[in-house]
N, C-alpha and C. Protein backbone atom coordinates (compact mmCIF):
# COMPACT_ATOMS: atom_id res chain seq x y z
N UNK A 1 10.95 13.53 -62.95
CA UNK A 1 10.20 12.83 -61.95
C UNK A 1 10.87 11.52 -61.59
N UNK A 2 11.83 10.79 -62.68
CA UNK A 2 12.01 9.46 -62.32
C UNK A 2 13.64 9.79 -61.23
N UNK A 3 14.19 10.84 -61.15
CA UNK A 3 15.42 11.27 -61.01
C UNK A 3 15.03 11.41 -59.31
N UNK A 4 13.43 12.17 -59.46
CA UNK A 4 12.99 12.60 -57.51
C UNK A 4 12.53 11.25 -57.42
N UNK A 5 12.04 10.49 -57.46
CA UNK A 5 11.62 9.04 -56.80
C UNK A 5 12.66 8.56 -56.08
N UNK A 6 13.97 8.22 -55.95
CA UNK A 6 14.76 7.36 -55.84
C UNK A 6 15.07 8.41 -55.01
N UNK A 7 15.33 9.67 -54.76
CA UNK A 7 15.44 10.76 -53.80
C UNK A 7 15.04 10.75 -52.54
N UNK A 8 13.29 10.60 -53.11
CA UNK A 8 12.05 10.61 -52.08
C UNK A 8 12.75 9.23 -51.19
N UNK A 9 12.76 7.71 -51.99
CA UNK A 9 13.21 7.23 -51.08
C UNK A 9 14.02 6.95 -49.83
N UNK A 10 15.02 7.69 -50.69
CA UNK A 10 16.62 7.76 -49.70
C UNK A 10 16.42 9.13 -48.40
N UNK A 11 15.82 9.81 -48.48
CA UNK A 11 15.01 10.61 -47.69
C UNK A 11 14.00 9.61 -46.61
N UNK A 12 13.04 8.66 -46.90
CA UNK A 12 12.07 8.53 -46.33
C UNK A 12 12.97 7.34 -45.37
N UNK A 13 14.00 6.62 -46.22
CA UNK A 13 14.57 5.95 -45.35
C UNK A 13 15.62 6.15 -44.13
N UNK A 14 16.10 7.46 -44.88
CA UNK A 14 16.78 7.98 -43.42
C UNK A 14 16.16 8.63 -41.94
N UNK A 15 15.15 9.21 -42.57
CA UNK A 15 14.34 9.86 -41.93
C UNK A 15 13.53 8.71 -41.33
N UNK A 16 13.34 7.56 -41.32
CA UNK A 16 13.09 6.28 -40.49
C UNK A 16 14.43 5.85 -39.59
N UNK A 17 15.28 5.77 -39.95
CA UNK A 17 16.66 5.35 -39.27
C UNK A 17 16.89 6.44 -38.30
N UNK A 18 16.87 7.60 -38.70
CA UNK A 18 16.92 8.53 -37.72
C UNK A 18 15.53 8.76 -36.48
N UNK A 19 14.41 8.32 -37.16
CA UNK A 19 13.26 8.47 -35.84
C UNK A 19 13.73 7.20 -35.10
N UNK A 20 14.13 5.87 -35.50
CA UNK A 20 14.30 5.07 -34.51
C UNK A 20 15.36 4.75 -33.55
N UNK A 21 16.57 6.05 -33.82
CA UNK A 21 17.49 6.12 -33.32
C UNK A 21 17.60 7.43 -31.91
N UNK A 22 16.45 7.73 -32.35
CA UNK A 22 16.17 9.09 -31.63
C UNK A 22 15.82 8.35 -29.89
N UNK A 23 16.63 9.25 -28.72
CA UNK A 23 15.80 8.52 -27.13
C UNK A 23 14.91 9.99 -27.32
N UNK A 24 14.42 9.76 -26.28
CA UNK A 24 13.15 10.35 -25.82
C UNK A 24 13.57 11.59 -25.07
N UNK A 25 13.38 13.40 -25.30
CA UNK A 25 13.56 13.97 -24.54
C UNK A 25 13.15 14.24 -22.91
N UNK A 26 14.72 14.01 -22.92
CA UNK A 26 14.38 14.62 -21.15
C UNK A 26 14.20 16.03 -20.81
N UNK A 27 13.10 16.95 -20.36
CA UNK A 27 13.25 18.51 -19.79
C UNK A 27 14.21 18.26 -18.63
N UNK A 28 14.95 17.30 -17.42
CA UNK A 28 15.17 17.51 -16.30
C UNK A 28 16.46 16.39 -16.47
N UNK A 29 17.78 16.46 -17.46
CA UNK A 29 18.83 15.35 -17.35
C UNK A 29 19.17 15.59 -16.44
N UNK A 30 19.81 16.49 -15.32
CA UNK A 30 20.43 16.34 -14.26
C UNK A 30 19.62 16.02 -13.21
N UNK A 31 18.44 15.43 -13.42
CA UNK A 31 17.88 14.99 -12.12
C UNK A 31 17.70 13.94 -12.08
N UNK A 32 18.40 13.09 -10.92
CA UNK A 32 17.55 11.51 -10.96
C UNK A 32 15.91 10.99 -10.49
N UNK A 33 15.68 10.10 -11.48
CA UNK A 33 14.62 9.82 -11.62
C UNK A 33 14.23 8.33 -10.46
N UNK A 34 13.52 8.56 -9.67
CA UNK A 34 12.82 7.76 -8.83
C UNK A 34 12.10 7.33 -9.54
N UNK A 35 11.70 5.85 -9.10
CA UNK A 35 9.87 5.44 -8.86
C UNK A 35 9.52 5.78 -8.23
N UNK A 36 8.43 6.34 -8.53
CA UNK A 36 7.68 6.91 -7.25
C UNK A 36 6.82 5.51 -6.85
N UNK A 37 6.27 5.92 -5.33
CA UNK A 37 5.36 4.59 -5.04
C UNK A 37 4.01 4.35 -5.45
N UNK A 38 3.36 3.27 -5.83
CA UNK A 38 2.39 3.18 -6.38
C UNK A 38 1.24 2.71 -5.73
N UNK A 39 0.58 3.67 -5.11
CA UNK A 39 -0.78 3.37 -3.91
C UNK A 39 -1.51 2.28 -4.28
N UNK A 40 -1.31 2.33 -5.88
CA UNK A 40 -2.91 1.22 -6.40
C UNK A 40 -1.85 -0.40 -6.40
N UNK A 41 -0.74 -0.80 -6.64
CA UNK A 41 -0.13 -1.49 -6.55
C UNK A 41 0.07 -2.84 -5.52
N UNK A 42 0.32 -3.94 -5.75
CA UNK A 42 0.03 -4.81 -4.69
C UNK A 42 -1.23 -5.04 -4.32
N UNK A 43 -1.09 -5.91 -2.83
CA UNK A 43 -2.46 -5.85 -1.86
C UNK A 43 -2.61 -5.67 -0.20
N UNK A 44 -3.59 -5.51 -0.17
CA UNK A 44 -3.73 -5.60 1.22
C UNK A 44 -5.40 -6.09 1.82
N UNK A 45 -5.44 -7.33 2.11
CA UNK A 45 -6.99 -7.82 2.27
C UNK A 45 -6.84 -8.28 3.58
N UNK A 46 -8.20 -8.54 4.06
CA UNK A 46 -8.44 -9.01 5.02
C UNK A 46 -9.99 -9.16 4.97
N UNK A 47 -10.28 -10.09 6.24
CA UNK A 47 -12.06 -10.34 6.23
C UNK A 47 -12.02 -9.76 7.26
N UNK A 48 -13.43 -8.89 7.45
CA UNK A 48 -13.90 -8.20 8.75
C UNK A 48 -14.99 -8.85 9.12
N UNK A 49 -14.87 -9.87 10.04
CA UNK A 49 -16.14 -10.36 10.54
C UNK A 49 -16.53 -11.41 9.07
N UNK A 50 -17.46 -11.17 8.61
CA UNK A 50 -17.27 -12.22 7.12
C UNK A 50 -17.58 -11.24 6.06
N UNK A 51 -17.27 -10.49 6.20
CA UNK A 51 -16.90 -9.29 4.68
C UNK A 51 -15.27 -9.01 4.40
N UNK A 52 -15.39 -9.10 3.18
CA UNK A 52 -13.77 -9.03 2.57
C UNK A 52 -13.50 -7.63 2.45
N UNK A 53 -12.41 -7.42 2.96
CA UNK A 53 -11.91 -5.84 2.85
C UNK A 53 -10.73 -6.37 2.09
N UNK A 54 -10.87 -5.65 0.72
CA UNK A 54 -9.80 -4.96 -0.30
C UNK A 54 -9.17 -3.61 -0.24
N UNK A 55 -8.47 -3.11 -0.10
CA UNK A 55 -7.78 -2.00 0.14
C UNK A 55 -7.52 -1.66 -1.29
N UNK A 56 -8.01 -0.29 -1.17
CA UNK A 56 -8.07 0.26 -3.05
C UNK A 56 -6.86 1.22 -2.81
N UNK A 57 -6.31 1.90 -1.90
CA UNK A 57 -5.08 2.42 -1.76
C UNK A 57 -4.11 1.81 -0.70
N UNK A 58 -2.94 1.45 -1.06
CA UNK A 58 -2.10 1.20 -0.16
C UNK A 58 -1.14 1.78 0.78
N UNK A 59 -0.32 1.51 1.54
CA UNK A 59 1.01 2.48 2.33
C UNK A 59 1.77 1.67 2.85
N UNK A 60 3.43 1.57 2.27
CA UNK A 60 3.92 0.86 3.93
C UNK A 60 5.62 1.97 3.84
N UNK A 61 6.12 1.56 4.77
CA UNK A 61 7.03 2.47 5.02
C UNK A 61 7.39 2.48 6.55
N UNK A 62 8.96 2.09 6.33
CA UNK A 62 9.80 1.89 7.48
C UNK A 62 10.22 3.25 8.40
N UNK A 63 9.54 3.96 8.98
CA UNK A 63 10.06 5.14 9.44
C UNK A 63 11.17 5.42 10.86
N UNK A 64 12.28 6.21 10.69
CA UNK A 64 12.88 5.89 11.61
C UNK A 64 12.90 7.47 12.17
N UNK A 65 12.66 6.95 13.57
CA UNK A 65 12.65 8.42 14.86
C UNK A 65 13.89 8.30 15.69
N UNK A 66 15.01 9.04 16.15
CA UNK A 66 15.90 8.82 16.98
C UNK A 66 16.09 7.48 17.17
N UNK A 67 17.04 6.73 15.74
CA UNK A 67 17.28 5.76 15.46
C UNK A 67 16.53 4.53 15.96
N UNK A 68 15.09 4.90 16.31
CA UNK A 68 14.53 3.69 16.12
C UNK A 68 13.24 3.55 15.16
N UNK A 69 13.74 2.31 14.33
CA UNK A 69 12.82 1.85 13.50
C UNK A 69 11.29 1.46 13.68
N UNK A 70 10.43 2.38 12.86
CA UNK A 70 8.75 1.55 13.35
C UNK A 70 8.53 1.25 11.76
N UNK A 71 7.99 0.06 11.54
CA UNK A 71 7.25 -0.16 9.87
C UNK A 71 5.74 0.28 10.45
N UNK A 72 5.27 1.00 8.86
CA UNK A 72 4.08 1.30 9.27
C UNK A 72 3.57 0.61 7.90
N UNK A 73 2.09 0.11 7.85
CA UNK A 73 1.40 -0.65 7.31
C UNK A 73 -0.25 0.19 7.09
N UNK A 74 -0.63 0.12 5.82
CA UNK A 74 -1.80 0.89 5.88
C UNK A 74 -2.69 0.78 4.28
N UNK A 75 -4.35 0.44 4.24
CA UNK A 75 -4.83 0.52 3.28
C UNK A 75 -5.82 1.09 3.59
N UNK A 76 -6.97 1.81 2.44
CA UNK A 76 -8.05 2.26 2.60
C UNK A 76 -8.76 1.81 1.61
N UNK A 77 -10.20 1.33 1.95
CA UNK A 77 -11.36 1.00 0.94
C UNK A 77 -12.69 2.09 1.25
N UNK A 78 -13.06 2.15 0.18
CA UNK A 78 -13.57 3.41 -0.19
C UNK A 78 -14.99 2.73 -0.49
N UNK A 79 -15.85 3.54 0.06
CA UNK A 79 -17.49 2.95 0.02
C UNK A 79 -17.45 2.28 -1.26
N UNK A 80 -18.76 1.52 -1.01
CA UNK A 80 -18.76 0.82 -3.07
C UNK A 80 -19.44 1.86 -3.48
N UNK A 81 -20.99 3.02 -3.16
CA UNK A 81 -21.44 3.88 -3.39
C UNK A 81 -20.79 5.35 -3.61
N UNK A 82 -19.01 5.12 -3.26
CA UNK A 82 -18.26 6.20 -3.78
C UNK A 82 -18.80 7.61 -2.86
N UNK A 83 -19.36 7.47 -1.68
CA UNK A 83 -20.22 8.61 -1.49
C UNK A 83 -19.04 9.11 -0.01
N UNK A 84 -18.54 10.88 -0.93
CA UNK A 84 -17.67 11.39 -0.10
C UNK A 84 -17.46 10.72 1.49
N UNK A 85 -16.33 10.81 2.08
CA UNK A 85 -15.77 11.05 3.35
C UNK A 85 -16.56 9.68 3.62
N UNK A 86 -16.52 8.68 3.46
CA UNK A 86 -17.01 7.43 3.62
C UNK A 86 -16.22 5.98 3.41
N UNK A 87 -15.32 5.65 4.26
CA UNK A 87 -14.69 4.91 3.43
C UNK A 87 -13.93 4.03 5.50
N UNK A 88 -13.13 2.82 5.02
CA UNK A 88 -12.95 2.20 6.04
C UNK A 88 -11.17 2.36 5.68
N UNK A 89 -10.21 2.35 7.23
CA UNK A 89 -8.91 2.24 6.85
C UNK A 89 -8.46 1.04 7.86
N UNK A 90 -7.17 0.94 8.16
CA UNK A 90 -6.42 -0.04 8.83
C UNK A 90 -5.27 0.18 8.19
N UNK A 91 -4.22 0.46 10.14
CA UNK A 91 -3.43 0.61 9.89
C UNK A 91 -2.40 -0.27 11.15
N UNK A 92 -1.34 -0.73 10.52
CA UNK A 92 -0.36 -1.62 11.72
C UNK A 92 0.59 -1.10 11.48
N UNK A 93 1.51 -0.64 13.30
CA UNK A 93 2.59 -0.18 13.22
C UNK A 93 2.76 -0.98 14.04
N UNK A 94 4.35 -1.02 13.50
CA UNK A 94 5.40 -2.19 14.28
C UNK A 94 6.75 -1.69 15.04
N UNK A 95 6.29 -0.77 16.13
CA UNK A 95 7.24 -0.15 16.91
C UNK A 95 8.81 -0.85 17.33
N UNK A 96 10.21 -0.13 16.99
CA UNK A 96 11.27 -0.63 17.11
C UNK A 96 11.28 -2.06 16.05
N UNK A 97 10.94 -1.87 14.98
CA UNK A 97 11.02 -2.67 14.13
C UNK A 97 12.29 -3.43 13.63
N UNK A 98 12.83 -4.64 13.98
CA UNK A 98 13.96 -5.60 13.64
C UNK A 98 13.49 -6.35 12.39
N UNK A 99 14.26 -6.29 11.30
CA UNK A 99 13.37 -7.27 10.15
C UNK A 99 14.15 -8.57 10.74
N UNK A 100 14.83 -9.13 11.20
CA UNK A 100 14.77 -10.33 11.90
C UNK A 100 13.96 -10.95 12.56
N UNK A 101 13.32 -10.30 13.23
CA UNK A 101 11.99 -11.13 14.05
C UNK A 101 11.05 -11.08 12.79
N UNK A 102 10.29 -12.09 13.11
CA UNK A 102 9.19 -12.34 11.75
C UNK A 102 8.09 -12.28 12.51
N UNK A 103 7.15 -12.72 13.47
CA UNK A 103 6.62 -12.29 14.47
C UNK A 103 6.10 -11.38 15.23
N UNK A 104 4.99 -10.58 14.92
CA UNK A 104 5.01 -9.70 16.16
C UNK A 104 3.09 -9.66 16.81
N UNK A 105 3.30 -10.02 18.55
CA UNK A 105 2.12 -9.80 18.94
C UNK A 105 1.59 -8.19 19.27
N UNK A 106 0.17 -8.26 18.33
CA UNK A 106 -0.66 -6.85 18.95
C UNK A 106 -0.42 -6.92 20.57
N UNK A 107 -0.69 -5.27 20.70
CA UNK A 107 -0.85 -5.43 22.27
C UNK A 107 0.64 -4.96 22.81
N UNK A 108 1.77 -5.67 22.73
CA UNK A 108 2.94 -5.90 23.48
C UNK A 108 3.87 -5.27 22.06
N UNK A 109 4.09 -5.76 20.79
CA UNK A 109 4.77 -5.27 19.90
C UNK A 109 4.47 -4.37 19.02
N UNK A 110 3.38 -4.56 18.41
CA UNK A 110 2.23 -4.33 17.16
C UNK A 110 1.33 -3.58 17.75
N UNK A 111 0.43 -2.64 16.51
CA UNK A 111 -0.61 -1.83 17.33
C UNK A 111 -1.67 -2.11 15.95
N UNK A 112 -2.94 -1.85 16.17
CA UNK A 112 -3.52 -2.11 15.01
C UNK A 112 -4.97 -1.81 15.12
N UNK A 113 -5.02 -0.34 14.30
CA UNK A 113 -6.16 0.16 14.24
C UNK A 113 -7.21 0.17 13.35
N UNK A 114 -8.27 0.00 13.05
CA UNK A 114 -9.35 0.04 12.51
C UNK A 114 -9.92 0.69 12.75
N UNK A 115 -10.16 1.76 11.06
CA UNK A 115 -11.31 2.80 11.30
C UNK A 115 -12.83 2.56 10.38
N UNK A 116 -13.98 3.19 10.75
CA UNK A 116 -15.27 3.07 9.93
C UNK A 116 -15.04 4.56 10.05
N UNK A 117 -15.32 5.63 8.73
CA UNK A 117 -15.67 6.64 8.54
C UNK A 117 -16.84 7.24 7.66
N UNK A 118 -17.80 7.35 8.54
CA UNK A 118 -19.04 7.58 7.56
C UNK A 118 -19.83 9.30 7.58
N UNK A 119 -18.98 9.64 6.53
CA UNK A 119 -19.27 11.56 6.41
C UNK A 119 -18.54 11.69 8.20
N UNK A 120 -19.46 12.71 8.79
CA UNK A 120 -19.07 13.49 10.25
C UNK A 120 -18.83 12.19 10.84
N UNK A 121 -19.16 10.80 10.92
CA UNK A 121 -18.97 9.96 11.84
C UNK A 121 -18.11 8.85 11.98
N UNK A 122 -17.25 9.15 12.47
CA UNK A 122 -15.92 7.75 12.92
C UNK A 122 -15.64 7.10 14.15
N UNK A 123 -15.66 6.09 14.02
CA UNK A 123 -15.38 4.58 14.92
C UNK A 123 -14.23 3.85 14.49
N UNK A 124 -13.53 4.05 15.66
CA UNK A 124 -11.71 3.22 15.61
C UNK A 124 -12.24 2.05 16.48
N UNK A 125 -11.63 1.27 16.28
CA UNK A 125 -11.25 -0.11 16.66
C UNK A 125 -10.19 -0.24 17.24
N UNK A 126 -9.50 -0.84 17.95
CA UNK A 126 -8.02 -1.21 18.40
C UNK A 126 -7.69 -2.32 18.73
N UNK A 127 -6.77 -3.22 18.22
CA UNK A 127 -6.41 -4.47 18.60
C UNK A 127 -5.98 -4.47 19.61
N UNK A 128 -6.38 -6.11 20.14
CA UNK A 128 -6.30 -6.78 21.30
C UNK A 128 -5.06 -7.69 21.47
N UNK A 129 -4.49 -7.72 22.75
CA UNK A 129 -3.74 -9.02 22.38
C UNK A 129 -4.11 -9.88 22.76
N UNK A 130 -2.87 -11.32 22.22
CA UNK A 130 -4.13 -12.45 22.61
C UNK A 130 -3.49 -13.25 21.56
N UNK A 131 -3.40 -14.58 22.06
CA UNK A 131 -2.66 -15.94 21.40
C UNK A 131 -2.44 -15.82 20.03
N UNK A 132 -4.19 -15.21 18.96
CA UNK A 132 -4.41 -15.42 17.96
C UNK A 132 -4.17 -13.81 17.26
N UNK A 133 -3.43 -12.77 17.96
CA UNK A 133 -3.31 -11.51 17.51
C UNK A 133 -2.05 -11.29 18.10
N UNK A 134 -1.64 -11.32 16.09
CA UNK A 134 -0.51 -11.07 15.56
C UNK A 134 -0.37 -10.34 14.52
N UNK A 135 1.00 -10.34 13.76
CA UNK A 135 1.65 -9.77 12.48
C UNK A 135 2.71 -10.87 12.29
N UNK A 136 2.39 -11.31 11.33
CA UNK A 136 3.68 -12.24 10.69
C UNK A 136 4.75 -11.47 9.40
N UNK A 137 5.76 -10.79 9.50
CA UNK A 137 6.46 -10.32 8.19
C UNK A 137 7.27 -11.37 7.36
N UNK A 138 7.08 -11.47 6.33
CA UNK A 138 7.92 -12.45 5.50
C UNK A 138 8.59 -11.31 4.92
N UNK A 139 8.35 -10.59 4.67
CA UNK A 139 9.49 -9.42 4.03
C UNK A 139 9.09 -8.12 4.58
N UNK A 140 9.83 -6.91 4.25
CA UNK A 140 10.01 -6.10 4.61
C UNK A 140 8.24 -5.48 4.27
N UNK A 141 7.72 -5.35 3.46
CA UNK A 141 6.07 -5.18 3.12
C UNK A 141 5.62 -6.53 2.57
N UNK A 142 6.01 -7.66 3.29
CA UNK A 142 4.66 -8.60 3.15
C UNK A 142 4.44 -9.78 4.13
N UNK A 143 3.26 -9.77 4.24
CA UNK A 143 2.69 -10.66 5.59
C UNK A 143 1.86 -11.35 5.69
N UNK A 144 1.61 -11.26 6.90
CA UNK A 144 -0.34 -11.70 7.04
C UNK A 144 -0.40 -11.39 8.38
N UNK A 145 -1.57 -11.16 9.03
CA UNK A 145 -2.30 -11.12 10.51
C UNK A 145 -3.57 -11.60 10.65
N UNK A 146 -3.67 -11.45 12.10
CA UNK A 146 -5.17 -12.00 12.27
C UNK A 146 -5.11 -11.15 14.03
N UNK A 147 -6.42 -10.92 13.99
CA UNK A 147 -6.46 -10.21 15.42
C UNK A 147 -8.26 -10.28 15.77
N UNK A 148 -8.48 -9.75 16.67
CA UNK A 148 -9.99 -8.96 17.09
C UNK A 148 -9.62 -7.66 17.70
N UNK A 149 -9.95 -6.80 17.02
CA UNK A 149 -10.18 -5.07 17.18
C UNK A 149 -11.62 -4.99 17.98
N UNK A 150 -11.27 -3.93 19.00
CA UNK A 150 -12.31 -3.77 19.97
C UNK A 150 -12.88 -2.14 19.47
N UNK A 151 -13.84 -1.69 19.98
CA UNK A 151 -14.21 -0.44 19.42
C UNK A 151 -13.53 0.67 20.94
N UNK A 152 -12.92 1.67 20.34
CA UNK A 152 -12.96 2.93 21.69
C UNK A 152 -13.57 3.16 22.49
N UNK A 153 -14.99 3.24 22.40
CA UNK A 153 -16.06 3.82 22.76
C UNK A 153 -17.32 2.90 23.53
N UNK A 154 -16.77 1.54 22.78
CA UNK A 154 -17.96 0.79 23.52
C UNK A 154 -17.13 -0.89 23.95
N UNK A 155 -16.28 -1.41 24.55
CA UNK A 155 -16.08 -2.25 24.79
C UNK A 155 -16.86 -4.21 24.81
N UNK A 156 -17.73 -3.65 24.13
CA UNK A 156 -18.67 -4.72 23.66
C UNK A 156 -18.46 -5.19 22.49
N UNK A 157 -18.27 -4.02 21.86
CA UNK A 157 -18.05 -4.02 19.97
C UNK A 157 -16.92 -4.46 19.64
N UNK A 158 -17.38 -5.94 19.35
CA UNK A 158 -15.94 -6.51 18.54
C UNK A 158 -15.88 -6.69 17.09
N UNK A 159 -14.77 -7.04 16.93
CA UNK A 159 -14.71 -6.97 15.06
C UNK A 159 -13.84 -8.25 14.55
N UNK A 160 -13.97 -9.30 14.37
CA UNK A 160 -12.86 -9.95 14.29
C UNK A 160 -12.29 -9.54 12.57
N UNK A 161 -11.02 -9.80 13.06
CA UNK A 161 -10.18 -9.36 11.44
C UNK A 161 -9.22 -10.48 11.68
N UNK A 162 -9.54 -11.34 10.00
CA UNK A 162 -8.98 -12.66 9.87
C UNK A 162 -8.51 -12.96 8.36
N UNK A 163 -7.12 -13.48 8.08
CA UNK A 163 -6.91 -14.29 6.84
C UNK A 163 -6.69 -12.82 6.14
N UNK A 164 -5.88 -12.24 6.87
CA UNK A 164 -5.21 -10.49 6.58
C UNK A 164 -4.08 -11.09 6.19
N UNK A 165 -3.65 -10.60 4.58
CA UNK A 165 -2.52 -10.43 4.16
C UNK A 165 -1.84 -9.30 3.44
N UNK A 166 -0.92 -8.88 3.50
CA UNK A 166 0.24 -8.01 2.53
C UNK A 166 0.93 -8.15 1.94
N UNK A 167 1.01 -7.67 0.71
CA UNK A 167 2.85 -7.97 -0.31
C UNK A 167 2.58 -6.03 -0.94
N UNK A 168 2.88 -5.15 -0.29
CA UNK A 168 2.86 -3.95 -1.21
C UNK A 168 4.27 -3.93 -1.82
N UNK A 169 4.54 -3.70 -2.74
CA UNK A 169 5.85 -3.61 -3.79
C UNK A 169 6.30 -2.40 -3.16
N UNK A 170 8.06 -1.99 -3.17
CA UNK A 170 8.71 -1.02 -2.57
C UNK A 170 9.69 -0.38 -3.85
């Protein structure tokens, strides 16, 4: 017994040296590994009228069509009651997109929609232009805006959307 002790050790210690030397199996080495993007990541807020919209999923992404660039911009908040097909979005695209200009007015550059979706029933909004409706980019996904979104359907229905910012991570 005193001959296996000193055995057991030299065993338990390799068998430590060897688990901490060990990487981690890969099933897929020949494939490179992305980050994928992370919806819950970053932010995207804004006040609607005087309610704070948090965006519980995010989107942005530079898409290019017959070499011209549009950034597209996009979050969704989801009822607080969680109750299916219910939930509000907003989305800004920035047609022919230059990341040099930092600047861009709704209306003429920028487009910027606001939706209410409640079960069967949805109401878009659409920005206006106008001195105080814009998109400011400080980077490629991060900003701020401020605008008033009008409704489709009823030209009365305004919405102001104010003290809107972005930083989604890429």
């Amino acid at each position: 017994m005193r001959k296996l002790l000193p055995v057991f050790a030299i065993l338990i210690t390799m068998g430590t040296l060897f688990q901490s030397c060990q990487k981690d199996y890969d099933t897929t080495p020949d494939v490179d590994k992305q980050q994928a993007d992370n919806p819950l990541s970053g932010h995207l807020t804004f006040n609607v009228d005087s309610f704070k919209f948090k965006s519980e999923v995010k989107y942005a992404q530079i898409q290019e069509v017959n070499g011209v660039k549009n950034l597209i911009i996009s979050g969704t908040k989801y009822a607080d009651n969680r109750v299916n097909g219910t939930y509000e979005q907003l989305v800004i695209t920035i047609g022919n997109y230059n990341p040099e200009n930092k600047k861009f007015n709704f209306g003429s550059q920028a487009n910027i929609t606001y939706s209410r979706v409640d079960g069967s029933e949805t109401t878009v909004y659409n920005g206006q232009a106008g001195e105080n409706s814009f998109v400011y980019v400080e980077g490629t996904y991060k900003g701020y805006f401020n605008t008033v979104v009008t409704n489709s359907k009823n030209s009365n229905d305004k919405i102001v959307i104010s003290n809107g910012s972005f930083d989604i991570p890429k």
